[in-house]
PDB file of N, CA and C in Angstrom:
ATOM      1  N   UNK A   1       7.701 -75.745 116.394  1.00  0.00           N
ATOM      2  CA  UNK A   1       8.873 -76.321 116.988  1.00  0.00           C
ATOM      3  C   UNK A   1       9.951 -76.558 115.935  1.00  0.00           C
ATOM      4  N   UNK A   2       9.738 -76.821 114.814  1.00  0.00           N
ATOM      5  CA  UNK A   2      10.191 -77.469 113.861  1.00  0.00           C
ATOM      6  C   UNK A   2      11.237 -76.055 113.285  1.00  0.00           C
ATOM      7  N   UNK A   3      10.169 -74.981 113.356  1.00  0.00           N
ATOM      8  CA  UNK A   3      10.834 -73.849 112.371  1.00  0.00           C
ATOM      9  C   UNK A   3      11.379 -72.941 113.687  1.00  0.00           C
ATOM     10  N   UNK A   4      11.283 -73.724 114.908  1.00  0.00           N
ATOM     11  CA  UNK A   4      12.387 -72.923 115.898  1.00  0.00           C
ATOM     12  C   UNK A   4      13.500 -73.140 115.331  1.00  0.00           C
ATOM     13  N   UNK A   5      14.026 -75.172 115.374  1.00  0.00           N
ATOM     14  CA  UNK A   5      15.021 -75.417 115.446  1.00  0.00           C
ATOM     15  C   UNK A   5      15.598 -75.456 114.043  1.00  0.00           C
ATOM     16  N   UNK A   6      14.758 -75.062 112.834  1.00  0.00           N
ATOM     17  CA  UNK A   6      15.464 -74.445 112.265  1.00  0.00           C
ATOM     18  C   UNK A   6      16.417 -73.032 111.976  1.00  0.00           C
ATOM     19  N   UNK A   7      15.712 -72.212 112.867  1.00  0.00           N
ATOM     20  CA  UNK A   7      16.274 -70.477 113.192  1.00  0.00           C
ATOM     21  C   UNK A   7      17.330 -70.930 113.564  1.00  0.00           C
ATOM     22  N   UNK A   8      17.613 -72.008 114.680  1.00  0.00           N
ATOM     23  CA  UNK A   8      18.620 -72.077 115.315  1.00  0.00           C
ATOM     24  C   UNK A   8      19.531 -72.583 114.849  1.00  0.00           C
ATOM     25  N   UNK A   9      19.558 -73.784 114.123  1.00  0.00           N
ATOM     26  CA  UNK A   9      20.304 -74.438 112.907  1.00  0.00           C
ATOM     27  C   UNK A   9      20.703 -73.271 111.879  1.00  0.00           C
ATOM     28  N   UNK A  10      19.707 -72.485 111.735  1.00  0.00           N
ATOM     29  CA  UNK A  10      20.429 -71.494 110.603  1.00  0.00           C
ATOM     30  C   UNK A  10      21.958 -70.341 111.364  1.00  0.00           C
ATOM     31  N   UNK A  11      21.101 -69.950 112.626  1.00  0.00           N
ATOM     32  CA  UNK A  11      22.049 -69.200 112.909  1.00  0.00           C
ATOM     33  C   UNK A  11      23.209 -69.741 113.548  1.00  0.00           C
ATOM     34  N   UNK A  12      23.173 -71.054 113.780  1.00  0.00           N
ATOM     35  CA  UNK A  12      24.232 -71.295 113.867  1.00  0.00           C
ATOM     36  C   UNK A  12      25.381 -71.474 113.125  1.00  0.00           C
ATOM     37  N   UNK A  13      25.050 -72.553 111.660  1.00  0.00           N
ATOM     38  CA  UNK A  13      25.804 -71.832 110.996  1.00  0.00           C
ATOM     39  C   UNK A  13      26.265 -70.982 110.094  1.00  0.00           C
ATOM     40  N   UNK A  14      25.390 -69.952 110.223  1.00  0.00           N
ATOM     41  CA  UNK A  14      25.465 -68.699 109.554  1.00  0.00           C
ATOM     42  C   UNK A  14      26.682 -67.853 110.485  1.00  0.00           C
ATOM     43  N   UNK A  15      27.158 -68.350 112.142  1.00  0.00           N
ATOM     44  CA  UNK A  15      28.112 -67.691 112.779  1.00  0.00           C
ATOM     45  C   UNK A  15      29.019 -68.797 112.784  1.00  0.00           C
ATOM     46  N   UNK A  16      29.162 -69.603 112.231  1.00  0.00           N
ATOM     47  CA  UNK A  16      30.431 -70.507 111.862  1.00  0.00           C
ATOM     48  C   UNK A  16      31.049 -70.289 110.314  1.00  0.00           C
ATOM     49  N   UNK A  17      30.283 -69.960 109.839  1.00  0.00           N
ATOM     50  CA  UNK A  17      30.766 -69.481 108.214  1.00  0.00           C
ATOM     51  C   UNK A  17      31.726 -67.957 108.611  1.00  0.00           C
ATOM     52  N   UNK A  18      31.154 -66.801 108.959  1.00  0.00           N
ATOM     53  CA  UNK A  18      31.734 -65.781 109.239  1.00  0.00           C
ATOM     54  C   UNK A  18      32.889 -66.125 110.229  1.00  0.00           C
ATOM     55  N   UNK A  19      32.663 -66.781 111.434  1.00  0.00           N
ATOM     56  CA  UNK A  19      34.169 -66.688 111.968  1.00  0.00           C
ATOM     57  C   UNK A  19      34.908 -66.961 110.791  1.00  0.00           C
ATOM     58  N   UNK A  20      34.975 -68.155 110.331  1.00  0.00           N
ATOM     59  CA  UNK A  20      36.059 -69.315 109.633  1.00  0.00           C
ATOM     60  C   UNK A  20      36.633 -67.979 108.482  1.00  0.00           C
ATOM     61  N   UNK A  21      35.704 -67.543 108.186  1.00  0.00           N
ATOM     62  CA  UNK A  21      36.242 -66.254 106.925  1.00  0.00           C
ATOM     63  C   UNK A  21      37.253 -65.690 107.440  1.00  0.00           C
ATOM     64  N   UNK A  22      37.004 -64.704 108.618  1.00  0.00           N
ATOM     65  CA  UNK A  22      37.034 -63.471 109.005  1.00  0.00           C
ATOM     66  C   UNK A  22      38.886 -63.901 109.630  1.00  0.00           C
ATOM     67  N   UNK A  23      39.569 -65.487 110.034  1.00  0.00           N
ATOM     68  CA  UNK A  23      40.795 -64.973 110.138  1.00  0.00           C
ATOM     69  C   UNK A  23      41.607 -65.583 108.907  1.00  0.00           C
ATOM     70  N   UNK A  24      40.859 -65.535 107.966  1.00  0.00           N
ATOM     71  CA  UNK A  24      41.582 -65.666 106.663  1.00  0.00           C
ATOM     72  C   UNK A  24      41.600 -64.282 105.797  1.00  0.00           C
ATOM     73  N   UNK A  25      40.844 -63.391 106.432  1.00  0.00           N
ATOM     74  CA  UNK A  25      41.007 -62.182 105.521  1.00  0.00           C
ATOM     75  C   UNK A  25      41.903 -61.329 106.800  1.00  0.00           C
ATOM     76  N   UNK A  26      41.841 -61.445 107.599  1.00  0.00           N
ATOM     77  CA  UNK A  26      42.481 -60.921 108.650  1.00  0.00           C
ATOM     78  C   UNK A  26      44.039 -61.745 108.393  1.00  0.00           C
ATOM     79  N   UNK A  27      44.389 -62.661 108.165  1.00  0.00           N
ATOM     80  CA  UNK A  27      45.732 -63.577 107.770  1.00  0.00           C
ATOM     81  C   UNK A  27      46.407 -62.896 106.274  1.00  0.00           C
ATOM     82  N   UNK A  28      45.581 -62.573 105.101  1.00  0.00           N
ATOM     83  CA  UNK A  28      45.912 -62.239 104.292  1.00  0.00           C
ATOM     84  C   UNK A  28      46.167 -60.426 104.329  1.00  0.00           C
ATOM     85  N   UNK A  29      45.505 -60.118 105.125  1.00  0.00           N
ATOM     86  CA  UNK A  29      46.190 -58.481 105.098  1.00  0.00           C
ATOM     87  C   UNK A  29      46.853 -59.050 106.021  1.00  0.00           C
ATOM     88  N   UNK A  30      47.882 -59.567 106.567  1.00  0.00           N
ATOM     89  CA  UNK A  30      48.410 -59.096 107.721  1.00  0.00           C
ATOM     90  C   UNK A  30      50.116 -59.884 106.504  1.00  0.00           C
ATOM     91  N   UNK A  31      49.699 -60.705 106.124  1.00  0.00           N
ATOM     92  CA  UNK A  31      50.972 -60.876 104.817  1.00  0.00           C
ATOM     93  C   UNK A  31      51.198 -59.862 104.174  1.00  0.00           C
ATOM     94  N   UNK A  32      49.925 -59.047 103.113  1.00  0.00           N
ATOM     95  CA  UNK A  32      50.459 -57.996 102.298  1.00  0.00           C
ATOM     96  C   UNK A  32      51.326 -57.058 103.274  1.00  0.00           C
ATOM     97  N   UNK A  33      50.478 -56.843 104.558  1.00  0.00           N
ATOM     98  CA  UNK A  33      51.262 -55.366 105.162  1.00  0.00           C
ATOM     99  C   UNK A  33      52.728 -55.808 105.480  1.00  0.00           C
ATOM    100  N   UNK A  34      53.160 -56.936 105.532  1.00  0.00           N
ATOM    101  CA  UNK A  34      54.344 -57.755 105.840  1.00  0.00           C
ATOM    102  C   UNK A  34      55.041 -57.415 104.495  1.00  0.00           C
ATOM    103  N   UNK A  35      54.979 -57.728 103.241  1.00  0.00           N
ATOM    104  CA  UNK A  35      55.320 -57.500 102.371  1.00  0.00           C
ATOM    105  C   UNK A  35      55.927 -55.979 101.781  1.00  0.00           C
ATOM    106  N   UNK A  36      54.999 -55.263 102.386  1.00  0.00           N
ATOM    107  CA  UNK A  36      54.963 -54.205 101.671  1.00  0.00           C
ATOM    108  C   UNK A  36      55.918 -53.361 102.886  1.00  0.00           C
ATOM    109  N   UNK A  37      56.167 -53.832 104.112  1.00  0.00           N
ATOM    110  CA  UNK A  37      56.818 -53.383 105.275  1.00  0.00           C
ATOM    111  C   UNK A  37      58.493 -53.589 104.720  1.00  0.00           C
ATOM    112  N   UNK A  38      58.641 -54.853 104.308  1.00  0.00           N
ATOM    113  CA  UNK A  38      59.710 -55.298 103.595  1.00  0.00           C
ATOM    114  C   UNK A  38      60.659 -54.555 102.041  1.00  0.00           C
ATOM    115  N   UNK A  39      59.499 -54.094 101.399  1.00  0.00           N
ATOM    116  CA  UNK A  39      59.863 -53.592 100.198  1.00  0.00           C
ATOM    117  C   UNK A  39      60.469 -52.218 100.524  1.00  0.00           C
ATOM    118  N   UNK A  40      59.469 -51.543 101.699  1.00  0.00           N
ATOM    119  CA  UNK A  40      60.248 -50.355 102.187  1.00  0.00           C
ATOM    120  C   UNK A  40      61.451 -50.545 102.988  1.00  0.00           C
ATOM    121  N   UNK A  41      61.711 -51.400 103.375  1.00  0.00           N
ATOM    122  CA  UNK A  41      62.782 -51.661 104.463  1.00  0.00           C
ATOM    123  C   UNK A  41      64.041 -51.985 103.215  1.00  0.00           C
ATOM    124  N   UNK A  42      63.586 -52.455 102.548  1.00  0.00           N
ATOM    125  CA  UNK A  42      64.949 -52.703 101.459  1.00  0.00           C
ATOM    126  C   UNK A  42      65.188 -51.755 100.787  1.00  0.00           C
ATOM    127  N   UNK A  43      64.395 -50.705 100.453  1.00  0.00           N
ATOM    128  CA  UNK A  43      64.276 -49.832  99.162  1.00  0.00           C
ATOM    129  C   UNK A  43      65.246 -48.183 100.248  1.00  0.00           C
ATOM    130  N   UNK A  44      64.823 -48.286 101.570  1.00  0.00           N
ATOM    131  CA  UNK A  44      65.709 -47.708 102.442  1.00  0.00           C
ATOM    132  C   UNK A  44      66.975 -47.811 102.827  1.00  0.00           C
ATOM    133  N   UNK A  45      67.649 -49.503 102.874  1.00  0.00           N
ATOM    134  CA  UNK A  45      68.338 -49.549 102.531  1.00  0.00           C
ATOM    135  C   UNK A  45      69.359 -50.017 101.731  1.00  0.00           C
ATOM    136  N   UNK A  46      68.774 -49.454 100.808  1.00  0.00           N
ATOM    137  CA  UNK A  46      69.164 -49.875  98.914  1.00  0.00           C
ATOM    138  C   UNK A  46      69.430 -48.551  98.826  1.00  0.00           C
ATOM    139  N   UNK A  47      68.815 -47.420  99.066  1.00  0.00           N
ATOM    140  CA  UNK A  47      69.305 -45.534  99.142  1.00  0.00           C
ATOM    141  C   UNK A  47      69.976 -45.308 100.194  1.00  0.00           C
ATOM    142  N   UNK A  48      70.576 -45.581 101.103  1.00  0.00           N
ATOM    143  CA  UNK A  48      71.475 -46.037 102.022  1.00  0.00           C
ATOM    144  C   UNK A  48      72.436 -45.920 101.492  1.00  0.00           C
ATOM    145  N   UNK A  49      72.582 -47.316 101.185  1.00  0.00           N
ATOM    146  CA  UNK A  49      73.849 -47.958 100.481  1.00  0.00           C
ATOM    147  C   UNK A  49      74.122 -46.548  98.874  1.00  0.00           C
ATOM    148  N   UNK A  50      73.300 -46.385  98.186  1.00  0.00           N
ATOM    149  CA  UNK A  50      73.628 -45.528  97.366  1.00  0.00           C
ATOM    150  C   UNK A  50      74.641 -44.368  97.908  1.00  0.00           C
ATOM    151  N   UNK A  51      74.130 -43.906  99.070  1.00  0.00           N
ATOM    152  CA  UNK A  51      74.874 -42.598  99.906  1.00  0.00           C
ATOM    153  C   UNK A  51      76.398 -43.032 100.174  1.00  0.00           C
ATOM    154  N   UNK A  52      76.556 -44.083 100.029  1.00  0.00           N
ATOM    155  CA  UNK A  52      78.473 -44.637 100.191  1.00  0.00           C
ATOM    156  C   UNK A  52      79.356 -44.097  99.718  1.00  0.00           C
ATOM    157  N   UNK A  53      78.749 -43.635  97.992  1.00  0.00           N
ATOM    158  CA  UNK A  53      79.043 -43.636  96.624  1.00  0.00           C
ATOM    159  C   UNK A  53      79.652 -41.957  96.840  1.00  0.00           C
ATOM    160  N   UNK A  54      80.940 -41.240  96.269  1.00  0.00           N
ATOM    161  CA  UNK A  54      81.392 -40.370  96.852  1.00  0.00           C
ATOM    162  C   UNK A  54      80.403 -39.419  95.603  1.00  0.00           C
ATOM    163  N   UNK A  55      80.030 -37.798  96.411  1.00  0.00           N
ATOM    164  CA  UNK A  55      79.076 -37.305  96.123  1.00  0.00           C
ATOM    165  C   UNK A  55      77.861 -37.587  95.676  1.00  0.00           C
ATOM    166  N   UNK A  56      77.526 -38.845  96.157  1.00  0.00           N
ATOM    167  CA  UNK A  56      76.282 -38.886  96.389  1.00  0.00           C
ATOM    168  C   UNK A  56      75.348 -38.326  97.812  1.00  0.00           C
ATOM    169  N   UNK A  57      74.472 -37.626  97.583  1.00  0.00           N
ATOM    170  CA  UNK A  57      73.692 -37.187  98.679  1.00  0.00           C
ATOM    171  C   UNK A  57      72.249 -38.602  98.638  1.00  0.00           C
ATOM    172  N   UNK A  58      71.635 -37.487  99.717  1.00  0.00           N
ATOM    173  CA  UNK A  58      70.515 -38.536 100.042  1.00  0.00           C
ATOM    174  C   UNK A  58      69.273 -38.454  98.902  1.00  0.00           C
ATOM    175  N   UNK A  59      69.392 -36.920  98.343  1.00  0.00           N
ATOM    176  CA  UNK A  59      67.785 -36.548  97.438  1.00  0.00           C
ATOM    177  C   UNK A  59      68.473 -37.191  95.801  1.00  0.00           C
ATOM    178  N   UNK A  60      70.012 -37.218  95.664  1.00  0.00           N
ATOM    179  CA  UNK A  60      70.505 -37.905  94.537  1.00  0.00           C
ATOM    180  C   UNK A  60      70.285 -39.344  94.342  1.00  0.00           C
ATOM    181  N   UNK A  61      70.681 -40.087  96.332  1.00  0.00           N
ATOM    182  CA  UNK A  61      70.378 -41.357  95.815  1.00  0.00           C
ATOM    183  C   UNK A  61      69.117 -41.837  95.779  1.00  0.00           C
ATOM    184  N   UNK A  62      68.304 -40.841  96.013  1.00  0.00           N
ATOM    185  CA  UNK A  62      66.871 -41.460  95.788  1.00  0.00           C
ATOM    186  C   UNK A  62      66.118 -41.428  94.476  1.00  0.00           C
ATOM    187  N   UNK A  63      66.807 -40.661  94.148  1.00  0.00           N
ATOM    188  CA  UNK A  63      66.611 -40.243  92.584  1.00  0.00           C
ATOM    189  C   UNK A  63      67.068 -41.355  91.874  1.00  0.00           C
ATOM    190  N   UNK A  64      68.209 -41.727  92.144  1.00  0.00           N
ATOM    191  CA  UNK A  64      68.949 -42.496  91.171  1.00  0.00           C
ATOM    192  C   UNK A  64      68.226 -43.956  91.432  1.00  0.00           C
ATOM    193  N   UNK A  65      67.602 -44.438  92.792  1.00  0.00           N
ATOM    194  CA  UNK A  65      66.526 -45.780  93.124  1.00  0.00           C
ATOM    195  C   UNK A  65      65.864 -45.630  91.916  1.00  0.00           C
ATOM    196  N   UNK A  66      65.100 -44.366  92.214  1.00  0.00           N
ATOM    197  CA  UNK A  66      63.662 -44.062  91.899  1.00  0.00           C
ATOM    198  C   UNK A  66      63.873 -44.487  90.217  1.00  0.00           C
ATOM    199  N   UNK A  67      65.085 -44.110  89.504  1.00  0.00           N
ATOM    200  CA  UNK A  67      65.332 -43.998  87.882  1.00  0.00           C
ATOM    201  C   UNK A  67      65.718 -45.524  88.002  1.00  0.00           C
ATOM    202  N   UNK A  68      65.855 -46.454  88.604  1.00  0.00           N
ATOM    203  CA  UNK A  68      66.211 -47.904  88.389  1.00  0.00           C
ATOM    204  C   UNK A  68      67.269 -48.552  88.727  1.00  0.00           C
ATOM    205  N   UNK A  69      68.341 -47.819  89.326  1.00  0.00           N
ATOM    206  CA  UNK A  69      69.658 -47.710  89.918  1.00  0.00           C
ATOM    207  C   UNK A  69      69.568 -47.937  91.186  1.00  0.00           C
ATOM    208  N   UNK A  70      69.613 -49.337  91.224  1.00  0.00           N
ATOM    209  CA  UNK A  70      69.309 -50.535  92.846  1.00  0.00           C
ATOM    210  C   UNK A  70      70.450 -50.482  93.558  1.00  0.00           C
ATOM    211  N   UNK A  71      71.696 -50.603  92.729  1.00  0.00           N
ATOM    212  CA  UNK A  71      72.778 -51.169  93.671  1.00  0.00           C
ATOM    213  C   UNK A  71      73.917 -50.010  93.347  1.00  0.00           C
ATOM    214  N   UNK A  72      74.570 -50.177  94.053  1.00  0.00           N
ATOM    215  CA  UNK A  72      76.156 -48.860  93.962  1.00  0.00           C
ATOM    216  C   UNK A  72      76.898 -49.698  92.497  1.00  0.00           C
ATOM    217  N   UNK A  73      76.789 -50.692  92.270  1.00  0.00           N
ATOM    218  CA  UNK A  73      77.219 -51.533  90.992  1.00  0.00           C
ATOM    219  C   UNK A  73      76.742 -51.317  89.362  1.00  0.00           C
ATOM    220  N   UNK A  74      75.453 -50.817  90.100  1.00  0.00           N
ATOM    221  CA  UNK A  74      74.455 -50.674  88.439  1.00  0.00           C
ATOM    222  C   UNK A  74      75.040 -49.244  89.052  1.00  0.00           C
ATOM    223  N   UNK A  75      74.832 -48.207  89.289  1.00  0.00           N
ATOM    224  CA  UNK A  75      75.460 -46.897  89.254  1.00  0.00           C
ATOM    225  C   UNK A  75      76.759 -46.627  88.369  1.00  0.00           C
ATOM    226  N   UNK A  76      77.427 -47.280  89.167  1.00  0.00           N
ATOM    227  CA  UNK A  76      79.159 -47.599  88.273  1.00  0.00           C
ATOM    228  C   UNK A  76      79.239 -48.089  87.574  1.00  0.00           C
ATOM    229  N   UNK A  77      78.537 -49.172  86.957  1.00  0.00           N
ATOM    230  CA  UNK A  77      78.161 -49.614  85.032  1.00  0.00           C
ATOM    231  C   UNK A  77      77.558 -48.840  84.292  1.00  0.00           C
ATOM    232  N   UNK A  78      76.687 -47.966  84.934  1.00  0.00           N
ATOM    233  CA  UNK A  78      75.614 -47.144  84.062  1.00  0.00           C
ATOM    234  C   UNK A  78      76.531 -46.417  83.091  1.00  0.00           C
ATOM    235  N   UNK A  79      75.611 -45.763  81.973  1.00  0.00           N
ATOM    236  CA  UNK A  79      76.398 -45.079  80.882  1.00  0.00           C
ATOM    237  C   UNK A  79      75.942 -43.571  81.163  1.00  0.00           C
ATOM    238  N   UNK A  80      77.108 -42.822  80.661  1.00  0.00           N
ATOM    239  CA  UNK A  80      77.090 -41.711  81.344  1.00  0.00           C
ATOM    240  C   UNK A  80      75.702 -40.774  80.781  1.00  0.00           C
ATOM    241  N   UNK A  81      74.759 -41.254  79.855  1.00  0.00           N
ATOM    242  CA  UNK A  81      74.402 -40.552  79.092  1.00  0.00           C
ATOM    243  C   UNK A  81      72.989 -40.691  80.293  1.00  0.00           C
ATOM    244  N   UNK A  82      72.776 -42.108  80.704  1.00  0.00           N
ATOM    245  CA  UNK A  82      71.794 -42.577  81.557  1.00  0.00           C
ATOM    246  C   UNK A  82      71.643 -42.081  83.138  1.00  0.00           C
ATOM    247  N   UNK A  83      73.227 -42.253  83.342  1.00  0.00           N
ATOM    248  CA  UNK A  83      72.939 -40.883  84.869  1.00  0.00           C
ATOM    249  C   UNK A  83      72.591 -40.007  84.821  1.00  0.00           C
ATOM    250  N   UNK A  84      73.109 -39.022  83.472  1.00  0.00           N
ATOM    251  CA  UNK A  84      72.618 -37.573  83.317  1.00  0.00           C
ATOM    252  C   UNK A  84      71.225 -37.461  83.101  1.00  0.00           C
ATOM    253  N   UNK A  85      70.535 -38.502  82.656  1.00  0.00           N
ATOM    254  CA  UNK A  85      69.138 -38.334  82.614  1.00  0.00           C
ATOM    255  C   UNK A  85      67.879 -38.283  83.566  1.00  0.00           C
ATOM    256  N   UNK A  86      68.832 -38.897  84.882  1.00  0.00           N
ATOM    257  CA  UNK A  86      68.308 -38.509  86.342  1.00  0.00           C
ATOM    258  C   UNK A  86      68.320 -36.893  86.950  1.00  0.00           C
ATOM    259  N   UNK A  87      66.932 -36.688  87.105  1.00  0.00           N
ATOM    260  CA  UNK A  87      67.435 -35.511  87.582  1.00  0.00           C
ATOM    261  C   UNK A  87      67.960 -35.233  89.244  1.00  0.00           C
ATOM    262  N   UNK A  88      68.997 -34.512  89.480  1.00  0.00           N
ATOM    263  CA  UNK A  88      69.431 -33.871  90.749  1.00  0.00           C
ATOM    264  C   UNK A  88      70.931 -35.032  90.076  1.00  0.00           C
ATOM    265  N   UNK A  89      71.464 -35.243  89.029  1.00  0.00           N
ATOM    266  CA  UNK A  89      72.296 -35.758  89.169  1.00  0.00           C
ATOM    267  C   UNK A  89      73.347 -35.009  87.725  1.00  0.00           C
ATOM    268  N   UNK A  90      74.278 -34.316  87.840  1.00  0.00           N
ATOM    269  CA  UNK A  90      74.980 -33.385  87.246  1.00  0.00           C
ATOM    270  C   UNK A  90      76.092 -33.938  86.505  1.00  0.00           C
ATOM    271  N   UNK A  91      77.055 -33.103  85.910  1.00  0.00           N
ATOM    272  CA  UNK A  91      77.949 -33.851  85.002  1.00  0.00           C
ATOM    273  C   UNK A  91      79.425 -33.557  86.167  1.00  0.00           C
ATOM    274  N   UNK A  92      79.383 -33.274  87.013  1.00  0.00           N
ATOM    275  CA  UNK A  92      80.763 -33.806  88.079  1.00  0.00           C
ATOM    276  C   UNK A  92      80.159 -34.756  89.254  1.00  0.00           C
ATOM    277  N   UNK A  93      78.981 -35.084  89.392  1.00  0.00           N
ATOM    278  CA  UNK A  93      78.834 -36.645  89.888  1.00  0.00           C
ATOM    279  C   UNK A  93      79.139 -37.747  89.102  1.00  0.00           C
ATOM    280  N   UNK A  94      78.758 -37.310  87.734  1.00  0.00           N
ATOM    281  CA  UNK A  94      79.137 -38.798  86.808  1.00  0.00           C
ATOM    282  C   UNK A  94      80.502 -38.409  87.260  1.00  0.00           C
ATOM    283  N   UNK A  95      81.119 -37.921  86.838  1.00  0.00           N
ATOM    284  CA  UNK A  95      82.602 -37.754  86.775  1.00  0.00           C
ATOM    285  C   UNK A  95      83.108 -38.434  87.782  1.00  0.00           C
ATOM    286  N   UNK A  96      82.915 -37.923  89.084  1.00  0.00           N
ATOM    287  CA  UNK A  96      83.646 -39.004  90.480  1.00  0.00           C
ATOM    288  C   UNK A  96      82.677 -39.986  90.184  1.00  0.00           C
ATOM    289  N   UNK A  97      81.946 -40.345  89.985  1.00  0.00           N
ATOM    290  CA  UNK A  97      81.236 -42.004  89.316  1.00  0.00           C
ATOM    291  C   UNK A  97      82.127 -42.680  88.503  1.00  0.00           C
ATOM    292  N   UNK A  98      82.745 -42.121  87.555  1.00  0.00           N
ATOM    293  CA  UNK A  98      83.182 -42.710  86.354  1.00  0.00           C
ATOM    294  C   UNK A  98      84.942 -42.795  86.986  1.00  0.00           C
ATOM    295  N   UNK A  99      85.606 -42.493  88.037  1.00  0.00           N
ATOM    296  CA  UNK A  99      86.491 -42.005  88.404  1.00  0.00           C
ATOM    297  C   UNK A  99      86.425 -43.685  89.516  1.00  0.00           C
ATOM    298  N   UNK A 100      85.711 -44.320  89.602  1.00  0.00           N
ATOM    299  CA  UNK A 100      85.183 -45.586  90.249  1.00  0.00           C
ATOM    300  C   UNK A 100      85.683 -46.594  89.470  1.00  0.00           C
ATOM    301  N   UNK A 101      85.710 -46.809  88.293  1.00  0.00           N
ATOM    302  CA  UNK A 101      85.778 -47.818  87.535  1.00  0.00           C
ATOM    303  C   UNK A 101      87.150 -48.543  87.469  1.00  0.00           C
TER     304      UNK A 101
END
């Protein structure tokens, strides 16, 4: 009798431990995927906003994200030596770049 109501004591809370887990790991992926939903949503339109910029295309301004060039502002400060080092980005884009200032 004794080592019934222990089975039962065990399994009980052996299924109170697992719920209590299971919506805290279920809570914490559901933040990262939130997060990471966000980073793309900005980083889309952060290359967006790059495309404003006259001759800029879409595979340039992604290039120019991708090289560290967040805002249409850091573009138009950059030094000309640092755009050219992006590739898909030529020496008459700096030019209407530099034609900004």
């Amino acid at each position: 009798m004794i080592s019934k109501f222990l089975s039962k004591l065990k399994s009980i809370l052996f299924k109170s431990a697992v719920t209590s887990e299971t919506p805290l790991k279920k809570e914490k992926k559901a933040v990262k995927s939130a997060k990471t939903k966000t980073k793309a949503v900005n980083s889309k339109k952060n290359i967006e906003t790059l495309t404003t910029l006259p001759g800029v295309g879409a595979k340039s301004a992604k290039a120019l994200y991708e090289a560290g060039f967040k805002t249409t502002k850091a573009v138009i400060a950059a030094d000309e030596k640092d755009l050219l080092a992006v590739s898909g980005v030529g020496i008459n884009l700096v030019k209407k770049l530099k034609k900004l200032k």
